[in-house]
PDB file of N, CA and C in Angstrom:
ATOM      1  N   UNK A   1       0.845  -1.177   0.000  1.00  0.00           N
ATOM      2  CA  UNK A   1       0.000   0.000   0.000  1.00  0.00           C
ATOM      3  C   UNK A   1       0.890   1.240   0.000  1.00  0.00           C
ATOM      4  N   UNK A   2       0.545   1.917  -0.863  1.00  0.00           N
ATOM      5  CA  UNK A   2       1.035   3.083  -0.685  1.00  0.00           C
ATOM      6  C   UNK A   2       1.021   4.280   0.423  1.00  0.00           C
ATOM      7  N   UNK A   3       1.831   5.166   0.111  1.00  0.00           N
ATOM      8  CA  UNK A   3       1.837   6.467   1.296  1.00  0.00           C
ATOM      9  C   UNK A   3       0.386   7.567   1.053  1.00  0.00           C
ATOM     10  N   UNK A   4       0.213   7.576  -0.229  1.00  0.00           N
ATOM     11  CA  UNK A   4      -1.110   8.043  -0.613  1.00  0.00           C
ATOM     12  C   UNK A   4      -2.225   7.346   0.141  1.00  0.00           C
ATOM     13  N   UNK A   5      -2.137   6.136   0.019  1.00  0.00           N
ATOM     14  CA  UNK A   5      -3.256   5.317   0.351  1.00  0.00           C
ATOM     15  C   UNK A   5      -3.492   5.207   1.971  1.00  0.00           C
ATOM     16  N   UNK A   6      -2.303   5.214   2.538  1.00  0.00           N
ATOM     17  CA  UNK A   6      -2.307   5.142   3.874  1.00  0.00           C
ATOM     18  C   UNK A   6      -2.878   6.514   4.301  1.00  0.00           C
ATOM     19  N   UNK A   7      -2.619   7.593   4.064  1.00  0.00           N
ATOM     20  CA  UNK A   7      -2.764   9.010   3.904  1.00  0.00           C
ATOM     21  C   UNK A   7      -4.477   8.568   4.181  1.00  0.00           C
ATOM     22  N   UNK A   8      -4.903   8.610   2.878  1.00  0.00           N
ATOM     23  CA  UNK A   8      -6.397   9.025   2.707  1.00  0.00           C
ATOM     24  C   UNK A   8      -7.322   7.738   3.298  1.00  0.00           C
ATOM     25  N   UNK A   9      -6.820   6.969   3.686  1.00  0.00           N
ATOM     26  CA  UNK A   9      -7.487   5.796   4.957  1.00  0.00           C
ATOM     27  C   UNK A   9      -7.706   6.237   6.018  1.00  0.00           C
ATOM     28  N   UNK A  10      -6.462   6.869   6.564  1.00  0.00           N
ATOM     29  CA  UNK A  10      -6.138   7.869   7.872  1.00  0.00           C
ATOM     30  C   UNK A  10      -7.434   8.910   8.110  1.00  0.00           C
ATOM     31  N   UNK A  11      -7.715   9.523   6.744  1.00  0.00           N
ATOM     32  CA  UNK A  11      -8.540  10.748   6.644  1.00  0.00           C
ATOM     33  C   UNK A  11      -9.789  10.294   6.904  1.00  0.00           C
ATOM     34  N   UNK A  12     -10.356   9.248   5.913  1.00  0.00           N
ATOM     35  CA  UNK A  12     -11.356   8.766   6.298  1.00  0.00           C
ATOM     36  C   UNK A  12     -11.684   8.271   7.252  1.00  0.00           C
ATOM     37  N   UNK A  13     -10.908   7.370   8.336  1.00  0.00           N
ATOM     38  CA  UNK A  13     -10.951   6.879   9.410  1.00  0.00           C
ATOM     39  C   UNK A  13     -11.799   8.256  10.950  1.00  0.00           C
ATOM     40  N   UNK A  14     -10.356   9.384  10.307  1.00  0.00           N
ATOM     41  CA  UNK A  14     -10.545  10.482  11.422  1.00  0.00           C
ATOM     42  C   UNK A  14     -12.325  11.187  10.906  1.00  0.00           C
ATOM     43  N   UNK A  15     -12.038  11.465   9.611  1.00  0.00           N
ATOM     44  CA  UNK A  15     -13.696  11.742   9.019  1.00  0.00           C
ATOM     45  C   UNK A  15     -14.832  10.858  10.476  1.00  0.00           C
ATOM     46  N   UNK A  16     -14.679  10.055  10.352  1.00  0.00           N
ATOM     47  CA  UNK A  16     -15.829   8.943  10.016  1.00  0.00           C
ATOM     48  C   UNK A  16     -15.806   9.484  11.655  1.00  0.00           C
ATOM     49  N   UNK A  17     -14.459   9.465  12.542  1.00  0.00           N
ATOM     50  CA  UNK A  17     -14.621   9.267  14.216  1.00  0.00           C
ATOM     51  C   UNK A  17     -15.310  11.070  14.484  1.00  0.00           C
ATOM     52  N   UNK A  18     -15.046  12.036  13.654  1.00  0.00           N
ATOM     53  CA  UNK A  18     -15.847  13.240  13.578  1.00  0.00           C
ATOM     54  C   UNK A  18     -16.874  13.449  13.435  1.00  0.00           C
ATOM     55  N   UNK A  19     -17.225  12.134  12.638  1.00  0.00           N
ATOM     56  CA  UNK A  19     -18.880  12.944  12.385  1.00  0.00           C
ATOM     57  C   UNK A  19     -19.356  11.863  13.617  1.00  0.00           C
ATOM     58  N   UNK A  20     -19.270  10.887  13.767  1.00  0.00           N
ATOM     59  CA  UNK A  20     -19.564  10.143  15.193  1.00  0.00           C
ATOM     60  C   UNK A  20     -19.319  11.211  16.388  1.00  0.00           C
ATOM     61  N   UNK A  21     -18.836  11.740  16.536  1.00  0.00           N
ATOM     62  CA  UNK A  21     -18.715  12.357  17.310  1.00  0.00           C
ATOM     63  C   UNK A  21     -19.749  13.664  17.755  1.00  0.00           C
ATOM     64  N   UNK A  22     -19.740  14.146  15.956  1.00  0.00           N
ATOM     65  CA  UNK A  22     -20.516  15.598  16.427  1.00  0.00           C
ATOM     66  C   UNK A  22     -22.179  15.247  16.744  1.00  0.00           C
ATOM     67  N   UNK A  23     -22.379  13.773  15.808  1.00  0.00           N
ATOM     68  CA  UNK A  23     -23.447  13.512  16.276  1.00  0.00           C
ATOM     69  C   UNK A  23     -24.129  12.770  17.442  1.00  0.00           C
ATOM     70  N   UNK A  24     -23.373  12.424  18.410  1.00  0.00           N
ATOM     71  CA  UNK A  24     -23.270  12.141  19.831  1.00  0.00           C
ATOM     72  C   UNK A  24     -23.723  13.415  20.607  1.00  0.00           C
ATOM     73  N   UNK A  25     -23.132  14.343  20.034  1.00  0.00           N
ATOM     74  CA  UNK A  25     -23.050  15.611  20.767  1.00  0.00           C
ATOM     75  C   UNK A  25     -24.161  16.376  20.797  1.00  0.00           C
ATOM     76  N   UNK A  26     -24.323  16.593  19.004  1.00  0.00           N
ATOM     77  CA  UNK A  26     -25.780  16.924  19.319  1.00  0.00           C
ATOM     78  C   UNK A  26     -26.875  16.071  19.480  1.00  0.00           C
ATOM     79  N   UNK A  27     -27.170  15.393  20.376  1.00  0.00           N
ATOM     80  CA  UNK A  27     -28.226  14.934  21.463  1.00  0.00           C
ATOM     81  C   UNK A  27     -27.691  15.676  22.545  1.00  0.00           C
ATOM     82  N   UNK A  28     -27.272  15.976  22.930  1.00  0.00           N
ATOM     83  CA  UNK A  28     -26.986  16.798  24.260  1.00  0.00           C
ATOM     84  C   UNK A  28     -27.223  18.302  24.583  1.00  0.00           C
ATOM     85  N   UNK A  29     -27.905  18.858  25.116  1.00  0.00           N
ATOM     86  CA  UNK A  29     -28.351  20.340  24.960  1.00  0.00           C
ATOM     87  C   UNK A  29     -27.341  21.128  25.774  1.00  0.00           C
ATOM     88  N   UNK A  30     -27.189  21.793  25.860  1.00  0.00           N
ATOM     89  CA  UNK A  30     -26.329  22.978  26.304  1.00  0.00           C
ATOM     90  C   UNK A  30     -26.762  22.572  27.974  1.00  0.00           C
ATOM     91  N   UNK A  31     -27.768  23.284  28.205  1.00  0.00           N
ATOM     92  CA  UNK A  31     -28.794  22.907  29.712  1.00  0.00           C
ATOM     93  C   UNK A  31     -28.494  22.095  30.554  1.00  0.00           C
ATOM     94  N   UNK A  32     -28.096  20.543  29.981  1.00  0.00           N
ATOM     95  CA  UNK A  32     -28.223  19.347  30.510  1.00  0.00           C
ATOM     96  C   UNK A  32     -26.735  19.671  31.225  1.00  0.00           C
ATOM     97  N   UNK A  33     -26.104  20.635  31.558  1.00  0.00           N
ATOM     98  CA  UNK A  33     -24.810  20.563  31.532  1.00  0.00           C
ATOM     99  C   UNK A  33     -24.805  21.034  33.376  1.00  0.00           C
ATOM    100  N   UNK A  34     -25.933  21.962  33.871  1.00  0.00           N
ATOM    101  CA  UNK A  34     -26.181  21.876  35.211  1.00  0.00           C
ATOM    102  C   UNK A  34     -25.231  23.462  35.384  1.00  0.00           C
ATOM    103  N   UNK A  35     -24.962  24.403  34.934  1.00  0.00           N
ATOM    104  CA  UNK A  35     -24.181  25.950  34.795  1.00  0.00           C
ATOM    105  C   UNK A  35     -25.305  26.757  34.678  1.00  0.00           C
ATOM    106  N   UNK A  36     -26.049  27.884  34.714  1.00  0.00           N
ATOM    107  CA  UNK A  36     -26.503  28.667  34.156  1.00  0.00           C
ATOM    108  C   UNK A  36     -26.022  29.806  33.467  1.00  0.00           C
ATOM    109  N   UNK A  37     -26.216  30.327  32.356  1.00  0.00           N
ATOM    110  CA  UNK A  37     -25.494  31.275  31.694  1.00  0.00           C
ATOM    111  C   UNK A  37     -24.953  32.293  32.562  1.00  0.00           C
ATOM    112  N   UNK A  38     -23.658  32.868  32.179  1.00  0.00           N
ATOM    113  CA  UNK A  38     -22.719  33.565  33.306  1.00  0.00           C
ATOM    114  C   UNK A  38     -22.122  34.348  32.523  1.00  0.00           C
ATOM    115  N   UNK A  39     -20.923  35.632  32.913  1.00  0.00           N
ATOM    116  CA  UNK A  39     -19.894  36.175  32.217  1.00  0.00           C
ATOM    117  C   UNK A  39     -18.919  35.748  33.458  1.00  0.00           C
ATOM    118  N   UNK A  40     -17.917  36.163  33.746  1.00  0.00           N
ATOM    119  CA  UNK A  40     -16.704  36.086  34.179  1.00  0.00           C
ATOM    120  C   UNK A  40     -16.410  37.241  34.683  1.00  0.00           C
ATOM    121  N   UNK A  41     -16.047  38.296  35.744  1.00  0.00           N
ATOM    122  CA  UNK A  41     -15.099  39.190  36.306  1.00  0.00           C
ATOM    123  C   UNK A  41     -13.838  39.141  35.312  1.00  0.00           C
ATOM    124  N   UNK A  42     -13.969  40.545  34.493  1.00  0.00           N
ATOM    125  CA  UNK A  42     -12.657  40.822  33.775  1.00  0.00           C
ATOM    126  C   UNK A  42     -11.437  40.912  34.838  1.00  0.00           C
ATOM    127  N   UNK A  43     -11.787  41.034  35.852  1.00  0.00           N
ATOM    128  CA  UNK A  43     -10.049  41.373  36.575  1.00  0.00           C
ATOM    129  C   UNK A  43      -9.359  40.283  37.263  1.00  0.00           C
ATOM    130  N   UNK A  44     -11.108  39.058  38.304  1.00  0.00           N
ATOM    131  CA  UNK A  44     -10.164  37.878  38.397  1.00  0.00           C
ATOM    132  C   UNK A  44     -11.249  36.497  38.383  1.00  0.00           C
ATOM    133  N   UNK A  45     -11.819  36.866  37.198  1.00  0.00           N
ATOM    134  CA  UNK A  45     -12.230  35.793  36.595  1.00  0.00           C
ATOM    135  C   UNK A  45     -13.615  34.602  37.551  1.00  0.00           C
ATOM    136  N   UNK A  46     -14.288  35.604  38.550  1.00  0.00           N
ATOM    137  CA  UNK A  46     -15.198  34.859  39.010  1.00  0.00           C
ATOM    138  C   UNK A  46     -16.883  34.672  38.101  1.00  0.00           C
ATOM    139  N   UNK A  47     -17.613  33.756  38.446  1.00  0.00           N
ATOM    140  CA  UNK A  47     -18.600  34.164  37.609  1.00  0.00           C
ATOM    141  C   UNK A  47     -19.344  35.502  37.982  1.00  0.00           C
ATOM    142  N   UNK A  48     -20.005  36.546  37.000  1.00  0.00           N
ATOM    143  CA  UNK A  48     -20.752  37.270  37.614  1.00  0.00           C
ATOM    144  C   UNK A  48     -22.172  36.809  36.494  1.00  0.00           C
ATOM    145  N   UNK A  49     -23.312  37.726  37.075  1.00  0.00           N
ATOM    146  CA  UNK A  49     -24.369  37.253  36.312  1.00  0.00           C
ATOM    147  C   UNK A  49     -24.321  38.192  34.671  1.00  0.00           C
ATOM    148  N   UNK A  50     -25.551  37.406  33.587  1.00  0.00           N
ATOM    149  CA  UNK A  50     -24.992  37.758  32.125  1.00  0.00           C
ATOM    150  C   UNK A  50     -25.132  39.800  32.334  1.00  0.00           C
ATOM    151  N   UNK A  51     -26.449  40.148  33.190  1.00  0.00           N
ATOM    152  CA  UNK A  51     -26.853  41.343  33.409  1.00  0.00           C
ATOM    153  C   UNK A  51     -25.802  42.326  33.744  1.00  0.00           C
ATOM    154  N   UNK A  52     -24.628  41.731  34.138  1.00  0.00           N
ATOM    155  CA  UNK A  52     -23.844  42.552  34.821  1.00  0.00           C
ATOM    156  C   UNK A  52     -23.176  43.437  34.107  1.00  0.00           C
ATOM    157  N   UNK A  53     -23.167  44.976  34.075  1.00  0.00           N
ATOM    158  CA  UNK A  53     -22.375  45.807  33.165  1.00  0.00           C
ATOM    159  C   UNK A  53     -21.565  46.863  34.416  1.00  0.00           C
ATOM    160  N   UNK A  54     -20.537  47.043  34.271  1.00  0.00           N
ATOM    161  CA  UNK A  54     -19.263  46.431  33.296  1.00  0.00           C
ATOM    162  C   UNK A  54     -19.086  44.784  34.538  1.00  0.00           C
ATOM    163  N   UNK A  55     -18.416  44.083  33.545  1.00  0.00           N
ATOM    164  CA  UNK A  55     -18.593  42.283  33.797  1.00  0.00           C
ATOM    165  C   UNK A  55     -17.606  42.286  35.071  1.00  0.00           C
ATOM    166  N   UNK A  56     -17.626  43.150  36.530  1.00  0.00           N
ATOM    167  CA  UNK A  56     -16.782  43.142  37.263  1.00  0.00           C
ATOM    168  C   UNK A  56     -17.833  42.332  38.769  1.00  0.00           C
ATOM    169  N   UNK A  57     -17.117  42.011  39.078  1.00  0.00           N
ATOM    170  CA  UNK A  57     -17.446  41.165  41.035  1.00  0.00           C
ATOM    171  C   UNK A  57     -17.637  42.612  41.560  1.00  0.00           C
ATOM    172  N   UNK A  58     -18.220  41.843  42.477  1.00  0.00           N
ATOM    173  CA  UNK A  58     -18.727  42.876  43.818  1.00  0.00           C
ATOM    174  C   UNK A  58     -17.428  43.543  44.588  1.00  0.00           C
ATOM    175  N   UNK A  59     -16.300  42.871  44.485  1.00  0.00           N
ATOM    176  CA  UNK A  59     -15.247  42.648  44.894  1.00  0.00           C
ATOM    177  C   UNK A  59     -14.678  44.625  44.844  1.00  0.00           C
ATOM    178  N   UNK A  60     -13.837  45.075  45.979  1.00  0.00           N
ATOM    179  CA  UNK A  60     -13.646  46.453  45.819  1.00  0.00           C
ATOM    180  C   UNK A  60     -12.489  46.876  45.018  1.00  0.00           C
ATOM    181  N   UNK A  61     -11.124  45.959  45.450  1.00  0.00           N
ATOM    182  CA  UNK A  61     -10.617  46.071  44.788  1.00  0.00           C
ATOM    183  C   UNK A  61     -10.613  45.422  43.046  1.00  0.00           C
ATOM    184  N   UNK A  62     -11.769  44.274  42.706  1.00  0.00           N
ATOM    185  CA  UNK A  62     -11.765  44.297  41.428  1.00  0.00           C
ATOM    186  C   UNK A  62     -12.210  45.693  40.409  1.00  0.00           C
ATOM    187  N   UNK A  63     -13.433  45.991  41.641  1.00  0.00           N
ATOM    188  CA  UNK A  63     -13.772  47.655  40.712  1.00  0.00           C
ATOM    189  C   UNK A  63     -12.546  48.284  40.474  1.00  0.00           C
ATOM    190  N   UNK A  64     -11.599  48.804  41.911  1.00  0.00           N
ATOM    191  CA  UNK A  64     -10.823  49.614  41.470  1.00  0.00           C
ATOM    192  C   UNK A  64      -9.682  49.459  40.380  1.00  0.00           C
ATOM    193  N   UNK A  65      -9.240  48.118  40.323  1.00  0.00           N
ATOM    194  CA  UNK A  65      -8.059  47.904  39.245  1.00  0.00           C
ATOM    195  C   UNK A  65      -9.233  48.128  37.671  1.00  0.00           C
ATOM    196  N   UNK A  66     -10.304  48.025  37.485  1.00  0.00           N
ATOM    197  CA  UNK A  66     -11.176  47.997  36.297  1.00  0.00           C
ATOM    198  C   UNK A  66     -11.570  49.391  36.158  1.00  0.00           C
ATOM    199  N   UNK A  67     -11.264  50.141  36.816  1.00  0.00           N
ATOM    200  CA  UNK A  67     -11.628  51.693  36.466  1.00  0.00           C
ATOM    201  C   UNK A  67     -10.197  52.136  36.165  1.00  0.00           C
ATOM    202  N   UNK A  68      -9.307  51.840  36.872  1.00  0.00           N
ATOM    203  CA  UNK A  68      -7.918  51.960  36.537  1.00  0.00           C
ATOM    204  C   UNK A  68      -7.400  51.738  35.212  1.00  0.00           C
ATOM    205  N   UNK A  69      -7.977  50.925  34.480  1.00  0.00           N
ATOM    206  CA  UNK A  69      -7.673  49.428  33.272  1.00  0.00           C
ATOM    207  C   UNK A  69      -8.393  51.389  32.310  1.00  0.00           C
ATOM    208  N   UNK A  70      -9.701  51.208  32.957  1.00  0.00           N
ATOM    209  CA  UNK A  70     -10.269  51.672  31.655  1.00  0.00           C
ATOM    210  C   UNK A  70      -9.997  53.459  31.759  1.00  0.00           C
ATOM    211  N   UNK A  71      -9.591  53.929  32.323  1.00  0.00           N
ATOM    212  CA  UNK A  71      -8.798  55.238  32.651  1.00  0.00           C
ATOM    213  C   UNK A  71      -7.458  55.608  31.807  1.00  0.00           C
ATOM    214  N   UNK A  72      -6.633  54.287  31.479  1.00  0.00           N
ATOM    215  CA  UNK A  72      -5.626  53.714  30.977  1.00  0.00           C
ATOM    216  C   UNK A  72      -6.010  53.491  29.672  1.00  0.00           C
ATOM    217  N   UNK A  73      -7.121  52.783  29.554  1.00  0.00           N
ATOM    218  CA  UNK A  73      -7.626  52.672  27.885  1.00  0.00           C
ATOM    219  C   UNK A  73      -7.906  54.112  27.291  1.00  0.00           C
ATOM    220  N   UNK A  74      -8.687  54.822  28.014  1.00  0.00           N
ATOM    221  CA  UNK A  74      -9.103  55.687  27.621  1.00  0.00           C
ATOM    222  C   UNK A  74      -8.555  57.027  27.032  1.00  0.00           C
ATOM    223  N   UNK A  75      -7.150  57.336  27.969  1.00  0.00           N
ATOM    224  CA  UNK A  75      -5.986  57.810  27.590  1.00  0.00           C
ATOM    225  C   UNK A  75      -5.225  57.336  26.815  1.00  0.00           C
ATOM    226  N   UNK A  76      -5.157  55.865  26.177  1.00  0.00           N
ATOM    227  CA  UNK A  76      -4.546  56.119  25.274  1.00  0.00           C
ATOM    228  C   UNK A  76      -5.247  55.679  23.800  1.00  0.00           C
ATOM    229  N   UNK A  77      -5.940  55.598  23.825  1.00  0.00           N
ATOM    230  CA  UNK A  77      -7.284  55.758  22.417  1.00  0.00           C
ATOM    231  C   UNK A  77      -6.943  57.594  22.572  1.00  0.00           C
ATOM    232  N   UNK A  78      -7.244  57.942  23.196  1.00  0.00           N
ATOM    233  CA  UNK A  78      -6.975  60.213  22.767  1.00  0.00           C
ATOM    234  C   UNK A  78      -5.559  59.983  22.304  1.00  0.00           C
ATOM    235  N   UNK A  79      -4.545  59.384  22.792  1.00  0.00           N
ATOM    236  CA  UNK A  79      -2.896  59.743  22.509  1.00  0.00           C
ATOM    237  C   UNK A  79      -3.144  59.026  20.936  1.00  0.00           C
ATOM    238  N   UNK A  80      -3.800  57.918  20.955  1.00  0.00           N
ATOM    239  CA  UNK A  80      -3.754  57.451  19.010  1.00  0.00           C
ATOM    240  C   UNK A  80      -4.033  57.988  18.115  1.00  0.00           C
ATOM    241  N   UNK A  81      -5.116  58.806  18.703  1.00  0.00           N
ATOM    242  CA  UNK A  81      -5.953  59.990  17.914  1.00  0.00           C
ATOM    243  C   UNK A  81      -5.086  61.492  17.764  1.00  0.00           C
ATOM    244  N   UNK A  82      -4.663  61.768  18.586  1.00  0.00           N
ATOM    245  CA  UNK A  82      -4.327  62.935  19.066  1.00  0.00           C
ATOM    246  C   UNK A  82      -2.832  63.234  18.156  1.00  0.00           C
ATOM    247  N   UNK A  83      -1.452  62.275  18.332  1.00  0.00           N
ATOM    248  CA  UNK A  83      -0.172  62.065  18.164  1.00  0.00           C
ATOM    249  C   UNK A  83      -0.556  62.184  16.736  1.00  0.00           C
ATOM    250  N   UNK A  84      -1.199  61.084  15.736  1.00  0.00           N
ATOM    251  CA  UNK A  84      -0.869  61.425  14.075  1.00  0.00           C
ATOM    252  C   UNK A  84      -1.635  63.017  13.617  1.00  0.00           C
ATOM    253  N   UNK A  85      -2.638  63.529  14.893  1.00  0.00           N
ATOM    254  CA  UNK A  85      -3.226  64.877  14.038  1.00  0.00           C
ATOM    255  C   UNK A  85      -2.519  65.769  14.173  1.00  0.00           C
ATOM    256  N   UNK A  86      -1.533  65.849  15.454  1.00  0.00           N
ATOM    257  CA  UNK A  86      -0.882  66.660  15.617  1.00  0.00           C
ATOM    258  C   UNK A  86       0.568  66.971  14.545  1.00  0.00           C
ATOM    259  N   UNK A  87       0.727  65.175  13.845  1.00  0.00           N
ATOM    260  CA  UNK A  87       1.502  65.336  12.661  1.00  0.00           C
ATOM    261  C   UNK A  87       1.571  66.119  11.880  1.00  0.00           C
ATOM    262  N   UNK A  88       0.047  66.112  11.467  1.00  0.00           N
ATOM    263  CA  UNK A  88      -0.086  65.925  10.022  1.00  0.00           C
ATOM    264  C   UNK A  88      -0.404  67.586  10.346  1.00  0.00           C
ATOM    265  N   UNK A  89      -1.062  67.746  11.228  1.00  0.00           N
ATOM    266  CA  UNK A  89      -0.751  69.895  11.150  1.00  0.00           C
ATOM    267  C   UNK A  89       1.029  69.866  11.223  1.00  0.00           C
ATOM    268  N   UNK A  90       1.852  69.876  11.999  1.00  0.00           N
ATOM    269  CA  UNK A  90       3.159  70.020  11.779  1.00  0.00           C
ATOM    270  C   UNK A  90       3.630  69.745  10.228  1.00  0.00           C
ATOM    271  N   UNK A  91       3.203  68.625   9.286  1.00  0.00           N
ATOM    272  CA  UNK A  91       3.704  68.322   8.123  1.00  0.00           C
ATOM    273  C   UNK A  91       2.790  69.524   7.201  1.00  0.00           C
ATOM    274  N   UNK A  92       1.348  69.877   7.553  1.00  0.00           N
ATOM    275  CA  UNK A  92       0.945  71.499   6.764  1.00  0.00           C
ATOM    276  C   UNK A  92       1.654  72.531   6.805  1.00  0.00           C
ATOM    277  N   UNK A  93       1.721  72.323   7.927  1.00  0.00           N
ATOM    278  CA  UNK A  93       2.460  73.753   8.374  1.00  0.00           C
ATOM    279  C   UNK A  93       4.088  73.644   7.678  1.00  0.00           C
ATOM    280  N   UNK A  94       4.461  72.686   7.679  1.00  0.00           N
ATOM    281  CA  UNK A  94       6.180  72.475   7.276  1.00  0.00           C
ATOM    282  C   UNK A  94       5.557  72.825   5.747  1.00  0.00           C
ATOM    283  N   UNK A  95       4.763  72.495   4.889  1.00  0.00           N
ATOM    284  CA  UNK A  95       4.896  72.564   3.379  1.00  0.00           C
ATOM    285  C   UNK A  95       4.320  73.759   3.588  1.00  0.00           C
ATOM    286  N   UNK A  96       3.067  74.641   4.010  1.00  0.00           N
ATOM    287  CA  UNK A  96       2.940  76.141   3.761  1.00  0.00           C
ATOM    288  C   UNK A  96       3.611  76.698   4.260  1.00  0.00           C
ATOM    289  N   UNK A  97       4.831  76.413   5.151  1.00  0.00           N
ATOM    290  CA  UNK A  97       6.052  77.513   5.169  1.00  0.00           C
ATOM    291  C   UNK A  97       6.953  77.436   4.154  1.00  0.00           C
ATOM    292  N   UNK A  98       7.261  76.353   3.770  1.00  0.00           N
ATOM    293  CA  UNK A  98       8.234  75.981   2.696  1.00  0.00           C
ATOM    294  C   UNK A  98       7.729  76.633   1.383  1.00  0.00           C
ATOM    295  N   UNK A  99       6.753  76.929   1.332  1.00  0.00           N
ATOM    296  CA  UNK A  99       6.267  77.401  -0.099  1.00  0.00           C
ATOM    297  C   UNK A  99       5.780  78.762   0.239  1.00  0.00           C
ATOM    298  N   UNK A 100       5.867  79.385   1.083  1.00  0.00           N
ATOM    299  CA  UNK A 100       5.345  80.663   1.131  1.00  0.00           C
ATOM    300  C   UNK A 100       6.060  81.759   1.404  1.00  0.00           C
TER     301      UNK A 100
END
């Protein structure tokens, strides 16, 4: 037998244990699993409920490092914005002096 042949036996074999598989699976509902839908605490990962905005624990110091986080984001989304406009007036200004 060839290396081809061994090859595409292989494939079919793994095929065949995939679709066995996915269809095992779906008989099984999400539900049956005993969790109720959740998000996670962005700072240390406990469940909180899906309602929860922003996805932080009750926890004091999780608030505070997550206002911190987004204080930090927030400053530098303005510096991304801010740094190329401030270019591109410096690069106007460099060509209408140069030409005027």
């Amino acid at each position: 037998m060839s290396r081809k042949d061994t090859i595409l036996r292989a494939a079919k074999r793994t095929a065949k244990e995939a679709r066995a598989a996915a269809s095992s699976r779906r008989g099984k509902s999400r539900g049956s699993v005993g969790v109720d839908p959740h998000r996670h605490c962005v700072v240390c990962w406990t469940p909180v409920p899906l309602e929860e905005e922003p996805a932080v624990c009750e926890s004091d110091e999780c608030l505070k490092i997550h206002k911190k986080r987004e204080r930090s984001r927030k400053r530098l989304v303005i510096l991304m914005y801010m740094i190329p406009a401030i270019t591109v007036l410096f690069l106007i200004q460099g060509v209408m002096g140069a030409s005027g």
